[in-house]
PDB file of N, CA and C in Angstrom:
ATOM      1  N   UNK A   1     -15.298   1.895 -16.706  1.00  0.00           N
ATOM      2  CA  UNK A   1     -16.127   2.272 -17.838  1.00  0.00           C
ATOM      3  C   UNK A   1     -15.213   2.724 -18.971  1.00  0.00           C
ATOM      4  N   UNK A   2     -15.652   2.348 -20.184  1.00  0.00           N
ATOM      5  CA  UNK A   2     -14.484   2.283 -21.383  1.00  0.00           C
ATOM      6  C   UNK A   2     -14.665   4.048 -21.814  1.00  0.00           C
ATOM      7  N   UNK A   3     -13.976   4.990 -22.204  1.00  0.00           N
ATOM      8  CA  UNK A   3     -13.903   6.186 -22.529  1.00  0.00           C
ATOM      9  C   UNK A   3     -15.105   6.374 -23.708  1.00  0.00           C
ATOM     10  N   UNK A   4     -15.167   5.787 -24.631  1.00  0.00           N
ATOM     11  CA  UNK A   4     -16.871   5.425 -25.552  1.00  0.00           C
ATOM     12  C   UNK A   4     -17.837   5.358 -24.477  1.00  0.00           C
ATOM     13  N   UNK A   5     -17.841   4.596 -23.663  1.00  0.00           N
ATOM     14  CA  UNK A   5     -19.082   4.473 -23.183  1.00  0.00           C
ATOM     15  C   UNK A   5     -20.174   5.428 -22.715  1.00  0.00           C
ATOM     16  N   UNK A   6     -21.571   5.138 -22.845  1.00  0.00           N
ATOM     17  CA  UNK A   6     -22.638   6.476 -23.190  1.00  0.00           C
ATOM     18  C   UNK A   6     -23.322   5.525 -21.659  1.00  0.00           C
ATOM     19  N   UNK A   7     -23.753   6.495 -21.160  1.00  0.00           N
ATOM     20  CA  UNK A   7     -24.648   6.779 -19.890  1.00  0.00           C
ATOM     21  C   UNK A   7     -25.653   6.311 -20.122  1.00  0.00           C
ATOM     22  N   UNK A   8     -26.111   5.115 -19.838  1.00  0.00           N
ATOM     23  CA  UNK A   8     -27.757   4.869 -19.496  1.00  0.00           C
ATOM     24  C   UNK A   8     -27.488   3.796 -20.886  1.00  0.00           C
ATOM     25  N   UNK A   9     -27.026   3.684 -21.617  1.00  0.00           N
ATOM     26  CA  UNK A   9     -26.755   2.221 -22.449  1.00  0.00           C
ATOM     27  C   UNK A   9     -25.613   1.209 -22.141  1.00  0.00           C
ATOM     28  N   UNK A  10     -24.617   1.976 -22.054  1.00  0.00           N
ATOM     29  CA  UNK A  10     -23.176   0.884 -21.722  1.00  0.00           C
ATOM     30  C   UNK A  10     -22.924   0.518 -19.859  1.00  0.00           C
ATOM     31  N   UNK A  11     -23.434   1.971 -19.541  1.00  0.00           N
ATOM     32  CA  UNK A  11     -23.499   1.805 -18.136  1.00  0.00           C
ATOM     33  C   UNK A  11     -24.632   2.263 -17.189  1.00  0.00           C
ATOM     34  N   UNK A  12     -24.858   2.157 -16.006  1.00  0.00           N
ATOM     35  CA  UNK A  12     -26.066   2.938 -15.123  1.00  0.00           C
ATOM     36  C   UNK A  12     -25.457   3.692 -13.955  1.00  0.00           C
ATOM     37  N   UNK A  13     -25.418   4.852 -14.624  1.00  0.00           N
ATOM     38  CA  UNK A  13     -24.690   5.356 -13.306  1.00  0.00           C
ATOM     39  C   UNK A  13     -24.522   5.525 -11.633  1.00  0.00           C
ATOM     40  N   UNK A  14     -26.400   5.590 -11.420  1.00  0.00           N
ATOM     41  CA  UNK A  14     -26.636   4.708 -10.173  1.00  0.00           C
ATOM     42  C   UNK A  14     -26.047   3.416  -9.240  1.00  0.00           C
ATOM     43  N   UNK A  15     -25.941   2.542 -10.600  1.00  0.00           N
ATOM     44  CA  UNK A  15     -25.312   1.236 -10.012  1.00  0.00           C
ATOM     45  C   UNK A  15     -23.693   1.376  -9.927  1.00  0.00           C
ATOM     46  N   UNK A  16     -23.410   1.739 -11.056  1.00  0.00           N
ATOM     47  CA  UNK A  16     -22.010   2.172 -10.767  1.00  0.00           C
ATOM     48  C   UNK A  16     -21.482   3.207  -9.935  1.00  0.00           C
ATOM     49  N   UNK A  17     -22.464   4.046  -9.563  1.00  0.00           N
ATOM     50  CA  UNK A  17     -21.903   4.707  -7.592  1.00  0.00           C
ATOM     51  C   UNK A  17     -22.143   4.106  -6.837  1.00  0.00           C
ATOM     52  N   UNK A  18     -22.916   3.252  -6.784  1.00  0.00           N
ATOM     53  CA  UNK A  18     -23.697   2.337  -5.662  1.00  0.00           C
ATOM     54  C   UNK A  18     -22.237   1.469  -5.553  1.00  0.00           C
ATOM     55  N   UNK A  19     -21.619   0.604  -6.059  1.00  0.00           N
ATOM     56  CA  UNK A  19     -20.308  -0.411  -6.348  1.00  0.00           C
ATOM     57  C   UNK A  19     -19.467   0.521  -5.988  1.00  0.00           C
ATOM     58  N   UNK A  20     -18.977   1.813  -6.043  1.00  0.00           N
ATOM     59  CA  UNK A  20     -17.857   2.657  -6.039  1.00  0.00           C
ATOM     60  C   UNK A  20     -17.789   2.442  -4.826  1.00  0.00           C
ATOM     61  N   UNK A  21     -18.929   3.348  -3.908  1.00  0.00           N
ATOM     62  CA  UNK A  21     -19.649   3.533  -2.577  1.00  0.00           C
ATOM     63  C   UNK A  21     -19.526   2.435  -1.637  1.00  0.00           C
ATOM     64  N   UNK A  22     -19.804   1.196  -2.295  1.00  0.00           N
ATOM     65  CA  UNK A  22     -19.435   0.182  -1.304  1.00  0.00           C
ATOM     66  C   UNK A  22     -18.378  -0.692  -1.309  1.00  0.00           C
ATOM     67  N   UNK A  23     -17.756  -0.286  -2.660  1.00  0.00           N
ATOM     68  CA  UNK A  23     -16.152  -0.764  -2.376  1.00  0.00           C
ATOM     69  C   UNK A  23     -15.257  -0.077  -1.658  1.00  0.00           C
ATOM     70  N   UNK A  24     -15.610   1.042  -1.496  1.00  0.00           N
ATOM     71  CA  UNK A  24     -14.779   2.241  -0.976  1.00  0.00           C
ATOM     72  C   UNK A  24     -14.833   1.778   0.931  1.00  0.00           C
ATOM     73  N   UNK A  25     -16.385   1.345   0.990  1.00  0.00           N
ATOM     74  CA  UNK A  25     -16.176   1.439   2.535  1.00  0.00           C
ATOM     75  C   UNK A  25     -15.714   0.430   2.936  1.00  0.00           C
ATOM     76  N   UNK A  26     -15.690  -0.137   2.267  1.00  0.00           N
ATOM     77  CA  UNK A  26     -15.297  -1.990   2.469  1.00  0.00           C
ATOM     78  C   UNK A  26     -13.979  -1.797   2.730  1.00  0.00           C
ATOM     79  N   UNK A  27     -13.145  -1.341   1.707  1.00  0.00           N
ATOM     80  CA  UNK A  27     -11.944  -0.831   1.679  1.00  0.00           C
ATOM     81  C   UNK A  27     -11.329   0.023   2.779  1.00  0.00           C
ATOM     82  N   UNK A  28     -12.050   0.932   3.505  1.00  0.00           N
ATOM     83  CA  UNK A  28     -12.212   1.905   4.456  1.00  0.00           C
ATOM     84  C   UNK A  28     -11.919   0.774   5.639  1.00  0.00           C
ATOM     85  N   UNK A  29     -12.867   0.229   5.300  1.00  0.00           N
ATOM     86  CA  UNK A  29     -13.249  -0.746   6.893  1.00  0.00           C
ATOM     87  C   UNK A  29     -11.991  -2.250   6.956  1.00  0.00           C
ATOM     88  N   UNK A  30     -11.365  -2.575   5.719  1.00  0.00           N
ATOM     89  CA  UNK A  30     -10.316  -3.223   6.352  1.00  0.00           C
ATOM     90  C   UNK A  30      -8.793  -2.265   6.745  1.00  0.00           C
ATOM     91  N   UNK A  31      -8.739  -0.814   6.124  1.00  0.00           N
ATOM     92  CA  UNK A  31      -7.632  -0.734   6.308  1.00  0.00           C
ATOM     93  C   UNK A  31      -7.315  -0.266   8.238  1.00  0.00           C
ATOM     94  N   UNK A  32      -8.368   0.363   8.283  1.00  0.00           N
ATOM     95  CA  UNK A  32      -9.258   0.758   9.669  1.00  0.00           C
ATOM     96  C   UNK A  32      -9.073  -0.406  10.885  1.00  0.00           C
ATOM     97  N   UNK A  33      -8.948  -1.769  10.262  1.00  0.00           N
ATOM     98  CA  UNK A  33      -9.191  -2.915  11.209  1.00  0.00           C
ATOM     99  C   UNK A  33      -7.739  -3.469  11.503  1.00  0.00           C
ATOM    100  N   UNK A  34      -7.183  -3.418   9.871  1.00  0.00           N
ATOM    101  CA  UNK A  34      -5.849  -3.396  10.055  1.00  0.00           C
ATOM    102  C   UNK A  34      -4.829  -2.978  10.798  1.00  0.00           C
ATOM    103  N   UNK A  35      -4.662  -1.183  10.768  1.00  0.00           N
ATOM    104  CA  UNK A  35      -4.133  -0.617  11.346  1.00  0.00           C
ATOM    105  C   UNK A  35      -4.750  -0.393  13.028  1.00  0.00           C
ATOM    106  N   UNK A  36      -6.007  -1.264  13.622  1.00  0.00           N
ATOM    107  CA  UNK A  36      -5.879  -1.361  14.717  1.00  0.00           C
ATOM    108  C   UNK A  36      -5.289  -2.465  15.359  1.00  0.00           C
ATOM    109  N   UNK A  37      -5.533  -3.593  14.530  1.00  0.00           N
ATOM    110  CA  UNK A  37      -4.769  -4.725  14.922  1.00  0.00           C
ATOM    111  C   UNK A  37      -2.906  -5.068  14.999  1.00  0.00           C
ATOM    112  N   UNK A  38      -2.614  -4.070  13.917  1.00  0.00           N
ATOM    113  CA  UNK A  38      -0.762  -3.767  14.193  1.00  0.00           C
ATOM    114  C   UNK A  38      -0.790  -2.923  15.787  1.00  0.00           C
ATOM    115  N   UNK A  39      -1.798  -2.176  16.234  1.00  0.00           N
ATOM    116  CA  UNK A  39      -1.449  -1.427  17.789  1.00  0.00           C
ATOM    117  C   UNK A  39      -1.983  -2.592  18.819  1.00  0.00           C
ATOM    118  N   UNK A  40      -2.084  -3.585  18.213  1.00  0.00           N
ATOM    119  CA  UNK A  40      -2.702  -4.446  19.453  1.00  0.00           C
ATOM    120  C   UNK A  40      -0.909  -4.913  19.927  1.00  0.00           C
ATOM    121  N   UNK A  41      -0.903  -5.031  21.225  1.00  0.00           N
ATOM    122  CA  UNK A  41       0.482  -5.705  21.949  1.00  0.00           C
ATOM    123  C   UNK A  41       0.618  -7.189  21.547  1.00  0.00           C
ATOM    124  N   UNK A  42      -0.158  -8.008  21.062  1.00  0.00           N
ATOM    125  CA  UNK A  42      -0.123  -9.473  20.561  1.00  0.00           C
ATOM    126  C   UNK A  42       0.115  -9.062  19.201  1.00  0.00           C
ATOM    127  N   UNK A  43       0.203  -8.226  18.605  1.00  0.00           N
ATOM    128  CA  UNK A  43       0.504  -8.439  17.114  1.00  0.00           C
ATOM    129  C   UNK A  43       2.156  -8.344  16.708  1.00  0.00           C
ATOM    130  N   UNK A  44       2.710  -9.807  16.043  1.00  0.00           N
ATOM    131  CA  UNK A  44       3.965  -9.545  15.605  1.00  0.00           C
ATOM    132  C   UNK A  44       4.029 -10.200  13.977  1.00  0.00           C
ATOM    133  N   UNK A  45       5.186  -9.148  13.716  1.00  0.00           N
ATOM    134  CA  UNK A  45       4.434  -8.995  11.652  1.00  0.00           C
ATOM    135  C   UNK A  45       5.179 -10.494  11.307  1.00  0.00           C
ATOM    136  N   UNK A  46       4.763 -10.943  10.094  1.00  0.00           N
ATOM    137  CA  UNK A  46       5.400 -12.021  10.104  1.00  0.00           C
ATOM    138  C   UNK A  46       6.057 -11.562   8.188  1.00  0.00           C
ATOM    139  N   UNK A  47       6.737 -12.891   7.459  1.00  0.00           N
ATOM    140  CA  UNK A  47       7.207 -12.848   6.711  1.00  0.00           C
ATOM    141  C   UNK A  47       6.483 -12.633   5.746  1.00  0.00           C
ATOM    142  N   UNK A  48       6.976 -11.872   4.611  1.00  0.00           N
ATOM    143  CA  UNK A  48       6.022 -10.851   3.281  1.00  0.00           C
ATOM    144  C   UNK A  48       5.506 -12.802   2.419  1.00  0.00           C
ATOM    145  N   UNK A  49       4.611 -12.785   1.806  1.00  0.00           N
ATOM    146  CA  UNK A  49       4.179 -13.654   0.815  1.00  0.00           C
ATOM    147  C   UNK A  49       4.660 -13.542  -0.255  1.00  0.00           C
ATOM    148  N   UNK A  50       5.502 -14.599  -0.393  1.00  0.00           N
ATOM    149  CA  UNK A  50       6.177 -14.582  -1.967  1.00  0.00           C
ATOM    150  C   UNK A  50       5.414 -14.433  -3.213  1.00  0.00           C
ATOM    151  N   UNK A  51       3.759 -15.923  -3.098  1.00  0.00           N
ATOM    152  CA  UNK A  51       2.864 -15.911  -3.904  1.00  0.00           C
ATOM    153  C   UNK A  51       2.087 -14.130  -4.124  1.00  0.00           C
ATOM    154  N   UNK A  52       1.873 -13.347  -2.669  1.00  0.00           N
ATOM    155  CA  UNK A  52       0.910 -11.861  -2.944  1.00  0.00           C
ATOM    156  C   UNK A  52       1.836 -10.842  -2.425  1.00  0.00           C
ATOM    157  N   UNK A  53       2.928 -11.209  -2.555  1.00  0.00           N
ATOM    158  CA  UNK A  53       3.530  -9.905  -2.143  1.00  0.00           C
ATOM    159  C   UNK A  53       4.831  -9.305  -2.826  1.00  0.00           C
ATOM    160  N   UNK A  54       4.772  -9.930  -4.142  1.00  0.00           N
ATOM    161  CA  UNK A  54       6.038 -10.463  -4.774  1.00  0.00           C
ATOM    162  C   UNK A  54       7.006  -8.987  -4.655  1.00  0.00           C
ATOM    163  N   UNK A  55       6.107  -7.410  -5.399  1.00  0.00           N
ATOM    164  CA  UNK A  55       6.220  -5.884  -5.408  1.00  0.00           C
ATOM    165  C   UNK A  55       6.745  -5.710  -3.736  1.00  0.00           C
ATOM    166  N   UNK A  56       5.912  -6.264  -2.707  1.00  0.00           N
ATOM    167  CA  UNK A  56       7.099  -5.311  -1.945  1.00  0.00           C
ATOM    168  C   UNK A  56       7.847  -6.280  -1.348  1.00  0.00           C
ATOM    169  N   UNK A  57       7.769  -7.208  -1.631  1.00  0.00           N
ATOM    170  CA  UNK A  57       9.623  -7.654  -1.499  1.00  0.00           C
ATOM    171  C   UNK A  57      10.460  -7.675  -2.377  1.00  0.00           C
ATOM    172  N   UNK A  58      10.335  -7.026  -3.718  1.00  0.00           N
ATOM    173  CA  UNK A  58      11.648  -6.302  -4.374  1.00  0.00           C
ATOM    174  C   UNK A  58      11.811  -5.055  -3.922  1.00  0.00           C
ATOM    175  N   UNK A  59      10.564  -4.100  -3.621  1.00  0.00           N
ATOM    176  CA  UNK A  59      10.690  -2.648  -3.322  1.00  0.00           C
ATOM    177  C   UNK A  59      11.682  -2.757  -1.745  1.00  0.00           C
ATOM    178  N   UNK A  60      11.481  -3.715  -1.043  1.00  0.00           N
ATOM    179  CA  UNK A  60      11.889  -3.520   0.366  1.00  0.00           C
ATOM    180  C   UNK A  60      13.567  -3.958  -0.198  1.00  0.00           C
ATOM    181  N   UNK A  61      13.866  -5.114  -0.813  1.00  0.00           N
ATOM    182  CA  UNK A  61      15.231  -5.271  -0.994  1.00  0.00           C
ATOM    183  C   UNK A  61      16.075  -4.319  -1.675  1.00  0.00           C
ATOM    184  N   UNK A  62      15.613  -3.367  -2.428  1.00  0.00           N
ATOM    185  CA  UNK A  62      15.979  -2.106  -3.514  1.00  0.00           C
ATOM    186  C   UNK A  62      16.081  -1.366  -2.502  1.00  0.00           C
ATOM    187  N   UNK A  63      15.152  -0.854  -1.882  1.00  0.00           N
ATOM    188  CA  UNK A  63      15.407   0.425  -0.654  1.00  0.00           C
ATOM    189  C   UNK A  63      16.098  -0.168   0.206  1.00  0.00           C
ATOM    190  N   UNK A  64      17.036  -1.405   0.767  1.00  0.00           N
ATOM    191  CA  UNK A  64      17.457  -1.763   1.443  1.00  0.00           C
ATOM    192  C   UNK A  64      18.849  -1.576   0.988  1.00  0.00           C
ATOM    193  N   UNK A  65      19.031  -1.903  -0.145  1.00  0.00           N
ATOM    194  CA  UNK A  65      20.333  -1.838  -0.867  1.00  0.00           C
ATOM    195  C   UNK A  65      20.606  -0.727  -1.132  1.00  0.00           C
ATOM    196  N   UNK A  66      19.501   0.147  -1.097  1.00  0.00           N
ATOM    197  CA  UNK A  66      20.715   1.827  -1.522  1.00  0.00           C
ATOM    198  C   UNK A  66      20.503   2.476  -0.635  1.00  0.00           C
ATOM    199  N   UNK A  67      19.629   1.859   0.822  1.00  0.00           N
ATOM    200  CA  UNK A  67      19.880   2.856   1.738  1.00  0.00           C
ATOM    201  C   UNK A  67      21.111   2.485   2.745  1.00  0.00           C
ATOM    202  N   UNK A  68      21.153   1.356   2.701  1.00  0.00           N
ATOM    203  CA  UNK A  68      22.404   0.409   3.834  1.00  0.00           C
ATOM    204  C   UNK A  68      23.738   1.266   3.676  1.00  0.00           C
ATOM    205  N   UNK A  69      24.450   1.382   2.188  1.00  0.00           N
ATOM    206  CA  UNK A  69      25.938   2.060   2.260  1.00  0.00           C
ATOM    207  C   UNK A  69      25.544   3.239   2.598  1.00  0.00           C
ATOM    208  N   UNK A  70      24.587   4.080   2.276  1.00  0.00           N
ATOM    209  CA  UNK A  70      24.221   5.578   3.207  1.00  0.00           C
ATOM    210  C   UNK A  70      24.130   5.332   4.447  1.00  0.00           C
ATOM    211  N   UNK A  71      23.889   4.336   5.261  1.00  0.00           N
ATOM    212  CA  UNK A  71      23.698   5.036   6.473  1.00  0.00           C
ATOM    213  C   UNK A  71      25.359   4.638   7.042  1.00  0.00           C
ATOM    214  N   UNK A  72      26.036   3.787   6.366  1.00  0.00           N
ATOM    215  CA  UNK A  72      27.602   3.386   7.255  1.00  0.00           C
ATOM    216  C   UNK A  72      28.386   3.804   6.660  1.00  0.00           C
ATOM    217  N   UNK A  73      27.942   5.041   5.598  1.00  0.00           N
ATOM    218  CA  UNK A  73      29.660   5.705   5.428  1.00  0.00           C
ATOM    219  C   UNK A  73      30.329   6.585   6.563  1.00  0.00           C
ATOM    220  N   UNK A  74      31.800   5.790   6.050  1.00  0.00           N
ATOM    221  CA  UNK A  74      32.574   6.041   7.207  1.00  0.00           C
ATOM    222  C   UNK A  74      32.413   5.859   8.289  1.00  0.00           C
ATOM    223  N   UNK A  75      31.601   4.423   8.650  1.00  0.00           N
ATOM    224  CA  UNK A  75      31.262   3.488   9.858  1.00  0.00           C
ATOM    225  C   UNK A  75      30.563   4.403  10.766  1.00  0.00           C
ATOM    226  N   UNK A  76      30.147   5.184  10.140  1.00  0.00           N
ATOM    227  CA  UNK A  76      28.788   5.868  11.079  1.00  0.00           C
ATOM    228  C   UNK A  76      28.047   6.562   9.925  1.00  0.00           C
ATOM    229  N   UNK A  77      26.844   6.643  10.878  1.00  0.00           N
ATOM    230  CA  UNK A  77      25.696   6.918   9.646  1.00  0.00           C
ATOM    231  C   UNK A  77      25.705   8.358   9.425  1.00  0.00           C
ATOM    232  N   UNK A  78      25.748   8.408   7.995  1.00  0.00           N
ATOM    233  CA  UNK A  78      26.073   9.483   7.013  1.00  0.00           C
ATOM    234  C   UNK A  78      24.944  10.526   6.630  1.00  0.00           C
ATOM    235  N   UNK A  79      24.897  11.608   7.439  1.00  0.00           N
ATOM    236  CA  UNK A  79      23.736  12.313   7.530  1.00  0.00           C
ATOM    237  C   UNK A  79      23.821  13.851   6.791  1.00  0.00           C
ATOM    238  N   UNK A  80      22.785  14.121   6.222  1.00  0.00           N
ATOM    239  CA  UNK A  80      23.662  15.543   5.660  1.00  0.00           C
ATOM    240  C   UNK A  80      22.899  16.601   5.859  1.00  0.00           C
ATOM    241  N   UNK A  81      23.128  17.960   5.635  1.00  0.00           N
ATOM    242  CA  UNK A  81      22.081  18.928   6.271  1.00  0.00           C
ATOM    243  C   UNK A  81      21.376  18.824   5.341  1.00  0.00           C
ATOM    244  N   UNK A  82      19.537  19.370   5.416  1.00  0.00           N
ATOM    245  CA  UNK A  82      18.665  19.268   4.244  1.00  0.00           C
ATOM    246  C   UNK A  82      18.351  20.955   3.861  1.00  0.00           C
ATOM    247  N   UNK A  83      18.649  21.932   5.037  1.00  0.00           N
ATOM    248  CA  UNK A  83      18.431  22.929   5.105  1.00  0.00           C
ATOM    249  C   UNK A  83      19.395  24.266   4.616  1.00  0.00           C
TER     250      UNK A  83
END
């Protein structure tokens, strides 16, 4: 809804909780199905989608690249106190 927009002319607020409400569970209900199907013993992950996944396969190669020389300095992994 655009920041102008007036209640009961530009939008209906009813309908627009009603859409919130059922995108939400929809949403609810695949991540829910998802994360039971990664605990199934037949599930093995396969390769990210270049076409829908373009974000985390740069994010995974970036965190890969600056975490790799941290963990082998000095040919063992380089740990430091946090405390």
């Amino acid at each position: 809804v655009h920041k102008d927009a007036v209640e009961g002319v530009d939008y209906d607020l009813a309908e627009l909780t009603h859409v919130w409400t059922e995108t939400n569970d929809q949403d609810r209900r695949i991540v829910e199905e998802n994360a039971l199907g990664i605990l199934s013993p037949a599930y093995e992950p396969g390769p990210y989608s270049e076409l829908h996944e373009g974000g985390v396969i740069q994010f995974v190669e970036w965190y890969a690249s600056f975490i790799g020389p941290r963990l082998t300095e000095g040919g063992r992994p380089a740990l430091r106190s946090v405390a």
